[in-house]
N, C-alpha and C. Protein backbone atom coordinates (compact mmCIF):
# COMPACT_ATOMS: atom_id res chain seq x y z
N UNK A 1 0.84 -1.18 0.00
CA UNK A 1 0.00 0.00 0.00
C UNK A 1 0.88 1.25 0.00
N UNK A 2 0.52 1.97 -0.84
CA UNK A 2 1.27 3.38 -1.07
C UNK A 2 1.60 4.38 0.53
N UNK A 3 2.27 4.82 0.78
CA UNK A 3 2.13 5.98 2.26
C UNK A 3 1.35 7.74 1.17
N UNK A 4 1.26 8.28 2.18
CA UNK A 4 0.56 9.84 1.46
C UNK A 4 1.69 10.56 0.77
N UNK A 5 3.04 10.19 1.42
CA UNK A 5 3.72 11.33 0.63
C UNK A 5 3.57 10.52 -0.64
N UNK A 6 3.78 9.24 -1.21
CA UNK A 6 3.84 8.88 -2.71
C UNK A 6 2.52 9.52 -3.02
N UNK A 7 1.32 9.50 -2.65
CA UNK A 7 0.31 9.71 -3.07
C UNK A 7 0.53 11.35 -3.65
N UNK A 8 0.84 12.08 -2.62
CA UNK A 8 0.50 13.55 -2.98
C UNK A 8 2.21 13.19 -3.89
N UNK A 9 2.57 12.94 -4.33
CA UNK A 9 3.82 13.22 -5.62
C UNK A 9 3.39 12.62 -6.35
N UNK A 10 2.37 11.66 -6.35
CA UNK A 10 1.49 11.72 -7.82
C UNK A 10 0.43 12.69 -8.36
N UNK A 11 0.12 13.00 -7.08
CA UNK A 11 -1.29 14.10 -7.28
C UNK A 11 -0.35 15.55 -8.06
N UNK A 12 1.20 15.90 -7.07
CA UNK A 12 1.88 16.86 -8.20
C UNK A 12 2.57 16.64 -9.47
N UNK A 13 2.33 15.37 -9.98
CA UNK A 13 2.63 15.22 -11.19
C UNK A 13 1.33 15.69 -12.05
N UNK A 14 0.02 15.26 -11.44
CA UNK A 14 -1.21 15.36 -12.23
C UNK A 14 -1.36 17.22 -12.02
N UNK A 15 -0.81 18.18 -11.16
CA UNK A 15 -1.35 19.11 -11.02
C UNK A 15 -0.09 20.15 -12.06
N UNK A 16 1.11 19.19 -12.10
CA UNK A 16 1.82 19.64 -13.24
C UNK A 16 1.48 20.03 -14.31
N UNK A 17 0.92 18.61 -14.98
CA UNK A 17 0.40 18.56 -16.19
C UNK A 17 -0.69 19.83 -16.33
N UNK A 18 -1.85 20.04 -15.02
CA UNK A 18 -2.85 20.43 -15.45
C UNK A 18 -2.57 22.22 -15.73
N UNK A 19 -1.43 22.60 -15.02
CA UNK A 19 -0.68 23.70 -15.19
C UNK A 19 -0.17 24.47 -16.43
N UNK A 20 0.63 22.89 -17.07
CA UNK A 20 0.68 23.10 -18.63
C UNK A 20 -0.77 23.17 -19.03
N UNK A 21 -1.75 22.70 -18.73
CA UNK A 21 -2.81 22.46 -20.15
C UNK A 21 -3.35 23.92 -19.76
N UNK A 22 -3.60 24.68 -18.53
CA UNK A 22 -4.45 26.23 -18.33
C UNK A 22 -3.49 26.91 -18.71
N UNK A 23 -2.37 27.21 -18.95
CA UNK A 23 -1.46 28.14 -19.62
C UNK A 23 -1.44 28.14 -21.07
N UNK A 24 -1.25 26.81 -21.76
CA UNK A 24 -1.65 26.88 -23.08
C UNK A 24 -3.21 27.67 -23.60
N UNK A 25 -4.46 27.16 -22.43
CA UNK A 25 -5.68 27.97 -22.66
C UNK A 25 -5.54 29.13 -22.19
N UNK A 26 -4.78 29.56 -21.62
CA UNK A 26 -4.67 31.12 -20.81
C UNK A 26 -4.06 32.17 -22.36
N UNK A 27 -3.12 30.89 -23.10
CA UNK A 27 -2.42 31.70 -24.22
C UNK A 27 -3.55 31.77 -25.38
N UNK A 28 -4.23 30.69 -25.67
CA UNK A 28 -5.02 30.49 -26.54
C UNK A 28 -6.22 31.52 -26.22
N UNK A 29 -6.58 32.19 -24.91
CA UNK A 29 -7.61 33.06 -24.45
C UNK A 29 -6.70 34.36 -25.04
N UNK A 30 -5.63 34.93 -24.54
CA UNK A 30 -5.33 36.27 -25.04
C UNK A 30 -5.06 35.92 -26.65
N UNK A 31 -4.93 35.12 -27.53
CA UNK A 31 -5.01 35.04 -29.05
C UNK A 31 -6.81 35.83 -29.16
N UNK A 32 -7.53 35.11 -28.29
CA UNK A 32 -9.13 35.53 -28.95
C UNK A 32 -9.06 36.96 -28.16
N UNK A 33 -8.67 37.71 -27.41
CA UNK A 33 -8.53 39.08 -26.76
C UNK A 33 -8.30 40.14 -27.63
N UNK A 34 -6.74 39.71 -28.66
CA UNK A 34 -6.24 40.10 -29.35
C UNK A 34 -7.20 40.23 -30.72
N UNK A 35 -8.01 39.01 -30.80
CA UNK A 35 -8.46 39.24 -32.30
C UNK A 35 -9.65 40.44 -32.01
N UNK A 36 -10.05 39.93 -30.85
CA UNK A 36 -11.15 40.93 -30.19
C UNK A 36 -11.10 42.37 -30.52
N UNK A 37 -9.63 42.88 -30.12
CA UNK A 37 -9.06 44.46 -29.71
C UNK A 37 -9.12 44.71 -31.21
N UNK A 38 -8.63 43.46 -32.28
CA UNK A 38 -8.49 43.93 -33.76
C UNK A 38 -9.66 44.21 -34.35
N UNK A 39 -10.60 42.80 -33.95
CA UNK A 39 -11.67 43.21 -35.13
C UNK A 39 -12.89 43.69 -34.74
N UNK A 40 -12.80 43.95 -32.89
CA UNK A 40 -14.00 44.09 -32.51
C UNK A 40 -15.26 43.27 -32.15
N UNK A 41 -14.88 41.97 -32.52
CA UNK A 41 -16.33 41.21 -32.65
C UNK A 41 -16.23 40.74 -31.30
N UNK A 42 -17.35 40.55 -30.87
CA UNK A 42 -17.58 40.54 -29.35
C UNK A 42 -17.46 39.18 -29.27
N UNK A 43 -17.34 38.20 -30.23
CA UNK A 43 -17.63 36.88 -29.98
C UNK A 43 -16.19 36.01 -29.74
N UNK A 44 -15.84 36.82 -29.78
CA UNK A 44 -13.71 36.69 -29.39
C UNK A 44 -13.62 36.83 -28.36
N UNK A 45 -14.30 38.17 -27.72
CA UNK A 45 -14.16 38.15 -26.53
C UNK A 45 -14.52 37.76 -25.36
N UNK A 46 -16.08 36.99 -25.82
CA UNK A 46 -16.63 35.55 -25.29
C UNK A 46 -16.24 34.54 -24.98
N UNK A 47 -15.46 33.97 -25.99
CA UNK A 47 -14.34 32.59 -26.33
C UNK A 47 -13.14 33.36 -25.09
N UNK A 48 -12.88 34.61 -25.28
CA UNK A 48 -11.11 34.79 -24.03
C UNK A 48 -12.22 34.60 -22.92
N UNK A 49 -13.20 35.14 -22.39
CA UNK A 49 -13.34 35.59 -21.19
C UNK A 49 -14.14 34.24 -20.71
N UNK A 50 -14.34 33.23 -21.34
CA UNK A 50 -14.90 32.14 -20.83
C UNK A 50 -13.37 31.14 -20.84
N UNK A 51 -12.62 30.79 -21.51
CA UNK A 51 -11.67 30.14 -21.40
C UNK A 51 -10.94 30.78 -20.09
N UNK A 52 -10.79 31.68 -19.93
CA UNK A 52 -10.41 33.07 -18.69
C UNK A 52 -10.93 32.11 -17.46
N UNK A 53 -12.45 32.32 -17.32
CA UNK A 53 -12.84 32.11 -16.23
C UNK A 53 -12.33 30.52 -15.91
N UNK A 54 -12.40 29.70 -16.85
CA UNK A 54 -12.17 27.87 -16.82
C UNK A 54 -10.77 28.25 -16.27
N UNK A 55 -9.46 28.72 -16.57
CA UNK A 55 -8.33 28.23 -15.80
C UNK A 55 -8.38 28.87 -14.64
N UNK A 56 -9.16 29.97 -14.33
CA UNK A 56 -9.05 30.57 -12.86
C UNK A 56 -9.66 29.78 -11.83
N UNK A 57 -10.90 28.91 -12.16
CA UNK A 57 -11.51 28.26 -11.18
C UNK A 57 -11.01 26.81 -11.27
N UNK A 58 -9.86 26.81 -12.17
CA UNK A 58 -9.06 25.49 -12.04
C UNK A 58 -7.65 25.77 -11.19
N UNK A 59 -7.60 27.16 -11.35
CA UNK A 59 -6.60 27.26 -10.44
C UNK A 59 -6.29 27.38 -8.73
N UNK A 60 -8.12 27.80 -8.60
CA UNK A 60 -8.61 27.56 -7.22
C UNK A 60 -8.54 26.62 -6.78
N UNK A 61 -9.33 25.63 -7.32
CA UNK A 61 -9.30 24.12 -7.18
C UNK A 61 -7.50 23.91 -6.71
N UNK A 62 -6.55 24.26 -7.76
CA UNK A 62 -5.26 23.48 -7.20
C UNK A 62 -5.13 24.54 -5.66
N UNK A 63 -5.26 25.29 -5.82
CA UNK A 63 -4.74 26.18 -5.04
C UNK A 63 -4.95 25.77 -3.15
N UNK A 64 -7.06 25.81 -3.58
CA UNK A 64 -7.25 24.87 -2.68
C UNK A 64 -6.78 23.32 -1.86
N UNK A 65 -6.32 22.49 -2.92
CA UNK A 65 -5.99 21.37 -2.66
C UNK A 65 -4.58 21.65 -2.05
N UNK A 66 -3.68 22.71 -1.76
CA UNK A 66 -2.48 22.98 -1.57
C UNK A 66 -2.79 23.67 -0.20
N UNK A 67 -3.83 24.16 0.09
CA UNK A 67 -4.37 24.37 1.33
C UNK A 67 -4.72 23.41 2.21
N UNK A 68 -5.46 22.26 1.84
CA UNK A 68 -6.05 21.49 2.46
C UNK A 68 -4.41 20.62 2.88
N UNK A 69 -3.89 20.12 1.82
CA UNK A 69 -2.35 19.35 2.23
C UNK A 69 -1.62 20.57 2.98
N UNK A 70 -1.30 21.70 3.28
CA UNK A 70 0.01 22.40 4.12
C UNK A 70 -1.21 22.51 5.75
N UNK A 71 -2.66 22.31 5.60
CA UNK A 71 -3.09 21.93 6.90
C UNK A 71 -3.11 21.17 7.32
N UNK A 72 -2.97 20.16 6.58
CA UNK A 72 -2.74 18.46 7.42
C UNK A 72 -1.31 18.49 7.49
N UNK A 73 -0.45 19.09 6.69
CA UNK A 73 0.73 18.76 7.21
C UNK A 73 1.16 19.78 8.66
N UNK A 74 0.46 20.96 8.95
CA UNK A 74 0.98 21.47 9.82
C UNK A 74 -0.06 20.72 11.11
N UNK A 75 -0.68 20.38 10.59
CA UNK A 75 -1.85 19.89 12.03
C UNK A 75 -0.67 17.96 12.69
N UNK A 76 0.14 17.47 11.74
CA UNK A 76 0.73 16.58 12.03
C UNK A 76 2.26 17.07 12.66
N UNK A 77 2.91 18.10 12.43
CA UNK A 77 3.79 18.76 12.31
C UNK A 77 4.43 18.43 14.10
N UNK A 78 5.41 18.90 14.44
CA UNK A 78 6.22 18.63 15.84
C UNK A 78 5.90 20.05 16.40
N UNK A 79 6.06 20.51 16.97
CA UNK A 79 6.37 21.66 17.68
C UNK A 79 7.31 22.74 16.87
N UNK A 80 8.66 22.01 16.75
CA UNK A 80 9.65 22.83 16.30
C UNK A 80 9.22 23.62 14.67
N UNK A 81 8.62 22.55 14.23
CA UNK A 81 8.30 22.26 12.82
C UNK A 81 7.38 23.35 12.36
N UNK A 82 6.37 23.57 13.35
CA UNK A 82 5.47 24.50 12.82
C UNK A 82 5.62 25.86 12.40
N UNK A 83 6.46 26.29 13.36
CA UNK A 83 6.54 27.85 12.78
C UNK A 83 7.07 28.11 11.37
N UNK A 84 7.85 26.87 10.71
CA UNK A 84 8.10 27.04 9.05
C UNK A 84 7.08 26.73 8.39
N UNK A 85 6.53 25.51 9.08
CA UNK A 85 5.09 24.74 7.96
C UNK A 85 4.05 26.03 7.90
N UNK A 86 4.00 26.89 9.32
CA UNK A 86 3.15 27.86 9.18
C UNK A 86 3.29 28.98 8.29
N UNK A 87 4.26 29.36 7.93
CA UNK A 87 4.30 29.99 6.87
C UNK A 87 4.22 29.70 5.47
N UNK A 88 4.37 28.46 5.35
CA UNK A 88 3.58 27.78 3.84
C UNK A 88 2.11 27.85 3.95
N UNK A 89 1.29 27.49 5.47
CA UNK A 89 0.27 27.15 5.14
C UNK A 89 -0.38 28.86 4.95
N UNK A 90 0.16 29.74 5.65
CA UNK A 90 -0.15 31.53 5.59
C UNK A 90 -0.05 31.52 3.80
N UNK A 91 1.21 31.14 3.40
CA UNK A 91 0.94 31.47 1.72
C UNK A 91 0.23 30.87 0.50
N UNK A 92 -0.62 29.76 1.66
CA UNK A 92 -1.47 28.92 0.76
C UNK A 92 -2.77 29.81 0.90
N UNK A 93 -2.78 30.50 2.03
CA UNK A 93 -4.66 31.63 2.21
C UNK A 93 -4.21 32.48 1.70
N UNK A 94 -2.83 32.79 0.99
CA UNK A 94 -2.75 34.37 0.69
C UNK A 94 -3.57 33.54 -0.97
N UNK A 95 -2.84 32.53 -1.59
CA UNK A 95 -2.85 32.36 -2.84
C UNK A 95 -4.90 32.05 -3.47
N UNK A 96 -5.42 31.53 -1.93
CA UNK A 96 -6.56 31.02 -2.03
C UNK A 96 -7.68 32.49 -2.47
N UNK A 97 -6.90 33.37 -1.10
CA UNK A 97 -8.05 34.67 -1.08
C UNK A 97 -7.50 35.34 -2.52
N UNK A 98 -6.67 35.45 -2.93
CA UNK A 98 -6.51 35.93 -4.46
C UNK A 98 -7.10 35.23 -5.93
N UNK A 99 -6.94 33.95 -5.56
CA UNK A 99 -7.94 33.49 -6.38
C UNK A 99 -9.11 33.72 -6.54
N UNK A 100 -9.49 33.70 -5.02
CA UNK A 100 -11.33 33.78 -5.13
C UNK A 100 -11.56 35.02 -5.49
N UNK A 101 -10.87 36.49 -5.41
CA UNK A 101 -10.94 37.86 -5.53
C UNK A 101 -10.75 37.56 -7.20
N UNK A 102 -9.73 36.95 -7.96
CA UNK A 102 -9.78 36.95 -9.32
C UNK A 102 -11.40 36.42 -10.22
N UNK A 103 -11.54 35.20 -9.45
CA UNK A 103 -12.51 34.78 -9.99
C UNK A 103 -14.26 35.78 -9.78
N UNK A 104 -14.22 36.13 -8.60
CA UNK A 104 -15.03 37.38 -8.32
C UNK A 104 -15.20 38.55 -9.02
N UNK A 105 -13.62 38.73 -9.87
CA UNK A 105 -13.87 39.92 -10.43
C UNK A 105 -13.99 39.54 -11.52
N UNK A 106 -13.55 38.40 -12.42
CA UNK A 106 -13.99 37.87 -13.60
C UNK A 106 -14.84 37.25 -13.74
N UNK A 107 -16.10 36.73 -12.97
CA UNK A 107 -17.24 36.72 -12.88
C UNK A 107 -18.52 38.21 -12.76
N UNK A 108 -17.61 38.99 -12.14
CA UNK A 108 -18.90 40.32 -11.97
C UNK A 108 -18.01 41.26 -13.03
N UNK A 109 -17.08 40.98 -13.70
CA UNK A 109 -17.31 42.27 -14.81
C UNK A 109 -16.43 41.34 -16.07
N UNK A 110 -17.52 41.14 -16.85
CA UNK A 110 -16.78 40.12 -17.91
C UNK A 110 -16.85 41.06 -19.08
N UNK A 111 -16.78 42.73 -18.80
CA UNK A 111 -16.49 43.39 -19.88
C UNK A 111 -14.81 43.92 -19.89
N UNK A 112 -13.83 43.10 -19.01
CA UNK A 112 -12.78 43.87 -19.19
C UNK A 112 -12.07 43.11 -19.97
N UNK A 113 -11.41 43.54 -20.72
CA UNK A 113 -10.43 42.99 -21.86
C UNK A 113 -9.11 42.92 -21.31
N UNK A 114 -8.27 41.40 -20.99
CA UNK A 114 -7.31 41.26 -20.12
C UNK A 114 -7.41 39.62 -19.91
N UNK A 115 -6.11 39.12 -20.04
CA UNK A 115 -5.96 37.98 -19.07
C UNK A 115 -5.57 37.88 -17.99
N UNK A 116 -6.46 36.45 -17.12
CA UNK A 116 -6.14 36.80 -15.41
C UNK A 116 -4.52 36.37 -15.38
N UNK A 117 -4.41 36.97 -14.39
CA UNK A 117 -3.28 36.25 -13.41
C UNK A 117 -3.14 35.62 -12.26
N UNK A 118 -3.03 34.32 -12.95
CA UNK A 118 -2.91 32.58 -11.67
C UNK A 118 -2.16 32.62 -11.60
């Protein structure tokens, strides 16, 4: 039977990959931004700002899951241990509350022309 650390170094191989595949759509979203700014047609800017929103709430998702693992690891943690683990798990709520603020704002104003930043 596997222990958790093999487990979660497979789960960051799968969150690797999924990194590559929202950056390629993050690039493929500012191509339709761009055609947008050129030709105007709003339907470009439909295609960026919906591909937009798909890697941001995929990036929550990892982001989250990086929360949930630096709390179990600090909730298992020694004494000595914590005050470092605690500062991973502090930069896992910084990364979480920025997400959810991205996705908030690219949900309530899907007229701005721009790709997010995950």
């Amino acid at each position: 039977m596997r222990n958790s650390i093999e487990v979660n170094l497979d789960i960051e191989k799968i969150i690797y990959v999924v990194f590559i595949i929202i950056s390629v759509m993050g690039i493929i979203g500012t191509n339709y931004e761009e055609k947008f700014i050129e030709t105007g047609d709003s339907s470009y800017h439909e295609k960026g700002c919906t591909i937009f929103k798909i890697t941001i709430v995929i990036a929550l998702i990892i982001y989250l899951y990086y929360l949930k693992r630096n709390y179990e690891i600090y909730n298992e943690a020694s004494s000595k241990e914590k005050n470092l683990i605690r500062i991973r798990l502090f930069g896992s709520v910084f990364f979480v509350v920025g997400a959810i603020c991205l996705v908030y704002f690219r949900f309530k104003d899907p007229g701005f022309v721009d790709s997010p930043e995950i």
